[in-house]
C-alpha atoms as a PDB file:
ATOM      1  CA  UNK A   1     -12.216  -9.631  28.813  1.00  0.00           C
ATOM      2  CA  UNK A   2     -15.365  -7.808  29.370  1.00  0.00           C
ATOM      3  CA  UNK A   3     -18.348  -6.629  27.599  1.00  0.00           C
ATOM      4  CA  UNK A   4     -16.549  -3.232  26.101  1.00  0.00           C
ATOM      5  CA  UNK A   5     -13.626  -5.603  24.809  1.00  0.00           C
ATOM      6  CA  UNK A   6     -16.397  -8.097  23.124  1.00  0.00           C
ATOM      7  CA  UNK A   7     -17.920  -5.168  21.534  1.00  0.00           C
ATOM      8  CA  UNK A   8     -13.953  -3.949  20.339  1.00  0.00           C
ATOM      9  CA  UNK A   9     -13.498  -7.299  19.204  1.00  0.00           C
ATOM     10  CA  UNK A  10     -16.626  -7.454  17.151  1.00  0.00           C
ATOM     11  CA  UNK A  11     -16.451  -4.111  15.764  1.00  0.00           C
ATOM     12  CA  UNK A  12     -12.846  -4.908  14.383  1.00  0.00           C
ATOM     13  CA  UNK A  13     -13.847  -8.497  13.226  1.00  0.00           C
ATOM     14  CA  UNK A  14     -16.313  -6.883  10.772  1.00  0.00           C
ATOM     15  CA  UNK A  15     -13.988  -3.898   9.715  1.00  0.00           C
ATOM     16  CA  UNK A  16     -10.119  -4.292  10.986  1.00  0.00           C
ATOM     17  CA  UNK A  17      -9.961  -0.751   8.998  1.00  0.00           C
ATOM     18  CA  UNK A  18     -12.100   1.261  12.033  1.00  0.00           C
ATOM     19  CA  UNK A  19     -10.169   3.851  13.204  1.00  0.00           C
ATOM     20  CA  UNK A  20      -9.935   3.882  17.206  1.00  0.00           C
ATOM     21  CA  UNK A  21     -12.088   6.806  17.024  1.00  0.00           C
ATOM     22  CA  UNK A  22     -14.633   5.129  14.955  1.00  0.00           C
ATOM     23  CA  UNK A  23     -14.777   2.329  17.302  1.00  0.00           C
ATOM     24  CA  UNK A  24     -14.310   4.705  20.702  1.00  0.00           C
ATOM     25  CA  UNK A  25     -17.783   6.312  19.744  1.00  0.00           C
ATOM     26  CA  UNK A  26     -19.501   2.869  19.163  1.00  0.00           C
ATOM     27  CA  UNK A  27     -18.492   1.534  22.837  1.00  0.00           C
ATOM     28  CA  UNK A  28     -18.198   4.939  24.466  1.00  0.00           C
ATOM     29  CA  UNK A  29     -14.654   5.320  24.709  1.00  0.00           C
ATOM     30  CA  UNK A  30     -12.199   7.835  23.747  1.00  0.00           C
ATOM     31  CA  UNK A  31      -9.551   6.669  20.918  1.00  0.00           C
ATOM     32  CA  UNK A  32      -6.778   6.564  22.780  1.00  0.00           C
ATOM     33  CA  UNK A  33      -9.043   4.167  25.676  1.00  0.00           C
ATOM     34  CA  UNK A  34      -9.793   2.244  22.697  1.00  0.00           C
ATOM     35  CA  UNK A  35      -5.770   1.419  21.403  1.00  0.00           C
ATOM     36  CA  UNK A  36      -5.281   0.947  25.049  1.00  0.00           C
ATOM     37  CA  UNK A  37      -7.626  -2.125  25.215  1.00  0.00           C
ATOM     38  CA  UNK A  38      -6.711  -3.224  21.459  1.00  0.00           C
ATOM     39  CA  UNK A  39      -2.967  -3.016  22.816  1.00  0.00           C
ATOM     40  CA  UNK A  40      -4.076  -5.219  25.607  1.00  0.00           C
ATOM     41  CA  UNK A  41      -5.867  -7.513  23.598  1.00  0.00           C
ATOM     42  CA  UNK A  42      -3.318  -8.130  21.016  1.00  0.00           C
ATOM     43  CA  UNK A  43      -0.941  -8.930  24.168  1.00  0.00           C
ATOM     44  CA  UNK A  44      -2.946 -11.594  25.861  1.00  0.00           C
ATOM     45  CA  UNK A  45      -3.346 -12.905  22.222  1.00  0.00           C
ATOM     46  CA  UNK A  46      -7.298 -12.550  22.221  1.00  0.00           C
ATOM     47  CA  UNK A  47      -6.638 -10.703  19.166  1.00  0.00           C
ATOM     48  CA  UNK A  48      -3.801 -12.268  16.545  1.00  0.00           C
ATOM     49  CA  UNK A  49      -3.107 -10.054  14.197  1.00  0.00           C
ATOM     50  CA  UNK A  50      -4.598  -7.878  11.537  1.00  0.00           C
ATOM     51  CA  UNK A  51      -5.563  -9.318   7.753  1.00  0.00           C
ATOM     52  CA  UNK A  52      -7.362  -8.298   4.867  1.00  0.00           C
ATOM     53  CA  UNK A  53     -10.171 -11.079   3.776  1.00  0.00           C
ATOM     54  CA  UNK A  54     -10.034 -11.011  -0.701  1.00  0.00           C
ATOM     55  CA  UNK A  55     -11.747 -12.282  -2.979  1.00  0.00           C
ATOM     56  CA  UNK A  56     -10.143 -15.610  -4.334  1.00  0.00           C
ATOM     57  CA  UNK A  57     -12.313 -15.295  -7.288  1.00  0.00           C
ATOM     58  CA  UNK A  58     -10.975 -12.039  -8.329  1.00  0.00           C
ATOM     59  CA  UNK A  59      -7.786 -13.799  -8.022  1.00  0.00           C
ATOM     60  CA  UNK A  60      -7.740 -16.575 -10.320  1.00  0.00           C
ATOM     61  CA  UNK A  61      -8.442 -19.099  -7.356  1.00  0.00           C
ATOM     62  CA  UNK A  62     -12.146 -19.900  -8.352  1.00  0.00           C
ATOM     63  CA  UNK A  63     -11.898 -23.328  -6.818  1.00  0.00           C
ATOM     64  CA  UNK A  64     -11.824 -24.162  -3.442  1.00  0.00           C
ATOM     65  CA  UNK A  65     -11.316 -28.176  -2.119  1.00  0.00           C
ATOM     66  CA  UNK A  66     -10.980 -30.077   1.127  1.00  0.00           C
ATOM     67  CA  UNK A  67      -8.631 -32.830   0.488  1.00  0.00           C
ATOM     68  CA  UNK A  68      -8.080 -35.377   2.669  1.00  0.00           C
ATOM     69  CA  UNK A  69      -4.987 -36.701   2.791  1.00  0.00           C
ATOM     70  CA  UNK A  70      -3.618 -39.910   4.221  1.00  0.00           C
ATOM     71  CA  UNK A  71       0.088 -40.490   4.591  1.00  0.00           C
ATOM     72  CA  UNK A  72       2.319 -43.358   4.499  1.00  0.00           C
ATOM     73  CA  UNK A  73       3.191 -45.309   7.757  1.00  0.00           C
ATOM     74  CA  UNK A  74       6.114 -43.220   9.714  1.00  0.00           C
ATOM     75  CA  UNK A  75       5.346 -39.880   8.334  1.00  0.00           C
ATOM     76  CA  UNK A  76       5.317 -36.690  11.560  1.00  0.00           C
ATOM     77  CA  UNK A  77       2.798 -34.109  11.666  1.00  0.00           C
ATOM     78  CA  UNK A  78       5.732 -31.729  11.422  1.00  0.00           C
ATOM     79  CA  UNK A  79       6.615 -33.415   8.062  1.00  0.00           C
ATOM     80  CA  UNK A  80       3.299 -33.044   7.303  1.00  0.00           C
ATOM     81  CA  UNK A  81       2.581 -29.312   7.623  1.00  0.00           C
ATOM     82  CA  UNK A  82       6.116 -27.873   5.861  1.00  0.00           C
ATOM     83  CA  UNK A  83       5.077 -30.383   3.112  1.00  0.00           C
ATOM     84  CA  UNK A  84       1.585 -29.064   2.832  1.00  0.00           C
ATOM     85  CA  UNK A  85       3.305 -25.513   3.488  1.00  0.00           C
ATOM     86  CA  UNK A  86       5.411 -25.662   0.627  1.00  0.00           C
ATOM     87  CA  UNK A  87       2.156 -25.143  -1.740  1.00  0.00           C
ATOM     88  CA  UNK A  88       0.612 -21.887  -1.278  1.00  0.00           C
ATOM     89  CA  UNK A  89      -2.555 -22.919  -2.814  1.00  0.00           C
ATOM     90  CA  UNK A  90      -3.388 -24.373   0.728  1.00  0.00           C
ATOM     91  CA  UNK A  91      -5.304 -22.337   2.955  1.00  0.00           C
ATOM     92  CA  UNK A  92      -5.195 -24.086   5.505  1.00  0.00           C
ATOM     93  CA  UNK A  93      -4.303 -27.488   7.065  1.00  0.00           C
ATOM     94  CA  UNK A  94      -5.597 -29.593   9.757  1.00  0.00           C
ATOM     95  CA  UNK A  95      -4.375 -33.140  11.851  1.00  0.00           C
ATOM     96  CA  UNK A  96      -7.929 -34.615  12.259  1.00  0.00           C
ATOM     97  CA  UNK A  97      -9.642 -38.089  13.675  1.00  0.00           C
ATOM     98  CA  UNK A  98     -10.666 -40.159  11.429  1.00  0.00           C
ATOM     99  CA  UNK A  99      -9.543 -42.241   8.319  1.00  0.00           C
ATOM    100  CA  UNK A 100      -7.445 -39.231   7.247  1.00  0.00           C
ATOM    101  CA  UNK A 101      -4.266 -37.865   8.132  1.00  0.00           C
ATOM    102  CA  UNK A 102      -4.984 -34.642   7.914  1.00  0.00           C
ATOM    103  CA  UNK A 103      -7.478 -32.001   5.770  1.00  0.00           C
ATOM    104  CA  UNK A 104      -6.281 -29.569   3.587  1.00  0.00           C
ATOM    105  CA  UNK A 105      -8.338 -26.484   2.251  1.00  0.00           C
ATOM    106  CA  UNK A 106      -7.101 -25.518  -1.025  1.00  0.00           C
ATOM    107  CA  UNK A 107      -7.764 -22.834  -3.571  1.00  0.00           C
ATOM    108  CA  UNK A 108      -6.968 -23.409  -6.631  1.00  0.00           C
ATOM    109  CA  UNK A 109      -7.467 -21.866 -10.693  1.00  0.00           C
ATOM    110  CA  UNK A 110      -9.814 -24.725 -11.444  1.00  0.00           C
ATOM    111  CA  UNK A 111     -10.543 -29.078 -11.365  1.00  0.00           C
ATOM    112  CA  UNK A 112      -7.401 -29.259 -13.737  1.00  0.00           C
ATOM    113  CA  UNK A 113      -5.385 -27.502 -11.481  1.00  0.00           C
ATOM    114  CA  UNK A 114      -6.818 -29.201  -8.326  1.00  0.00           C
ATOM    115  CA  UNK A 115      -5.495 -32.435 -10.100  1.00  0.00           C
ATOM    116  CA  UNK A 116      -1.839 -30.923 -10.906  1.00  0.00           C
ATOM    117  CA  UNK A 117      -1.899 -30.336  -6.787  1.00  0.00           C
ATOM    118  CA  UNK A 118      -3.206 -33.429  -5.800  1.00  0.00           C
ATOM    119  CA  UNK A 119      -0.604 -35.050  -8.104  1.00  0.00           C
ATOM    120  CA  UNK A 120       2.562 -32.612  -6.448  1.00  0.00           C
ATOM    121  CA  UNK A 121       1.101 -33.942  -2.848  1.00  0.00           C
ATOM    122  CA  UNK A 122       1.387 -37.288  -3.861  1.00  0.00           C
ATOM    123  CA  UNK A 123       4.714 -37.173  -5.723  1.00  0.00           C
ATOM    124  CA  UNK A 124       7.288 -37.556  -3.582  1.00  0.00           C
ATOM    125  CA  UNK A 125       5.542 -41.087  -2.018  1.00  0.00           C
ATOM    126  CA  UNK A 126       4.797 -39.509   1.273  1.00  0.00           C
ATOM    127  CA  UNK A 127       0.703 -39.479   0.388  1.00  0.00           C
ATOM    128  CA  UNK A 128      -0.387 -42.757  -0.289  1.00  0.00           C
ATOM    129  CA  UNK A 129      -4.102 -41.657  -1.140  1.00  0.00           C
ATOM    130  CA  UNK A 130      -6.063 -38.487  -1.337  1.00  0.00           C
ATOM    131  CA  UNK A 131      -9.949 -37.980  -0.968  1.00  0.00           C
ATOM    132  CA  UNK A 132     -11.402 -34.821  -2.059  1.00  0.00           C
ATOM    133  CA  UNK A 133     -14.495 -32.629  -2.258  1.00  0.00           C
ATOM    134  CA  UNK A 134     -15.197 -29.414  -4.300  1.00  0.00           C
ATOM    135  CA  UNK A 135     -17.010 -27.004  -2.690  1.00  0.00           C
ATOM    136  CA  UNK A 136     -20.113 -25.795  -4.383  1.00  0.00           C
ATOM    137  CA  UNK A 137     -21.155 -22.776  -2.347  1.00  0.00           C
ATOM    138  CA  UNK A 138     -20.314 -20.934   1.574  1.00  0.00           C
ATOM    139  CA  UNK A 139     -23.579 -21.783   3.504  1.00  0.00           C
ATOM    140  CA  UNK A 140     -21.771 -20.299   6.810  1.00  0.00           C
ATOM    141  CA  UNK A 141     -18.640 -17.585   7.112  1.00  0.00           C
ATOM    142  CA  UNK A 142     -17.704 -16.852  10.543  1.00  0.00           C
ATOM    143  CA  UNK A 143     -14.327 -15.045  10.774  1.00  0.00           C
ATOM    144  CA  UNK A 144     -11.655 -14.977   8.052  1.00  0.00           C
ATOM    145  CA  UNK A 145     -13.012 -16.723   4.615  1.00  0.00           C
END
């Protein structure tokens, strides 16, 4: 990856929507150079995928959470992620050191339906305990929100 790609990269981190044209005449490229290297990229996996960043708010999910969540003796991390998989108001999941088990970050309506979640995690006996933490406000946003 050299400095051109970096500046591809960039370019299509802030706006995935830039046409190859748009971003050919920011690096100096012609489009089709530009879908070349994108193609390339998107081979070697430097660049996943494509995704549109909304706005949760707008959404009805005003309330985002890390919970922590620590499971009973025996439980698999594969167990672990189709469980946490199975409620789409998790953003994402983690396997973490630590006290925990793992760290979810949710999105939910509200507190009352952060409870109702916490409460479906714990149902079937497979979390023992849950710790978590509203957050108040984004102090740092690198990448997809």
């Amino acid at each position: 990856m050299d400095e051109t790609d970096r500046q591809i990269v960039a370019l299509l981190v802030e706006d995935a929507r830039r046409s190859y044209g748009d971003v050919g005449r920011r690096v100096a490229l012609s489009a089709p150079a530009v879908k070349r290297r994108v193609d390339r990229l998107r081979s070697s996996g430097a660049i996943e995928g494509f995704t549109a960043v909304v706005d949760h708010d707008a959404l009805g999910a005003a309330t985002e959470a890390l919970v922590e969540l620590f499971f009973a003796p025996g439980i698999q991390l594969d167990e672990v992620a189709a469980r946490l998989d199975a409620h789409p108001e998790v953003v994402e999941a983690w396997s973490v050191t630590g006290d925990a088990d793992a760290i979810a970050r949710v999105r939910v309506a509200d507190a009352r339906d952060l409870e109702r979640l916490i409460r479906a995690f714990q149902q079937d006996g497979s979390v023992v305990r849950t710790r978590s933490q509203i957050v108040l406000s984004r102090l740092v946003a690198r990448g997809r929100g």
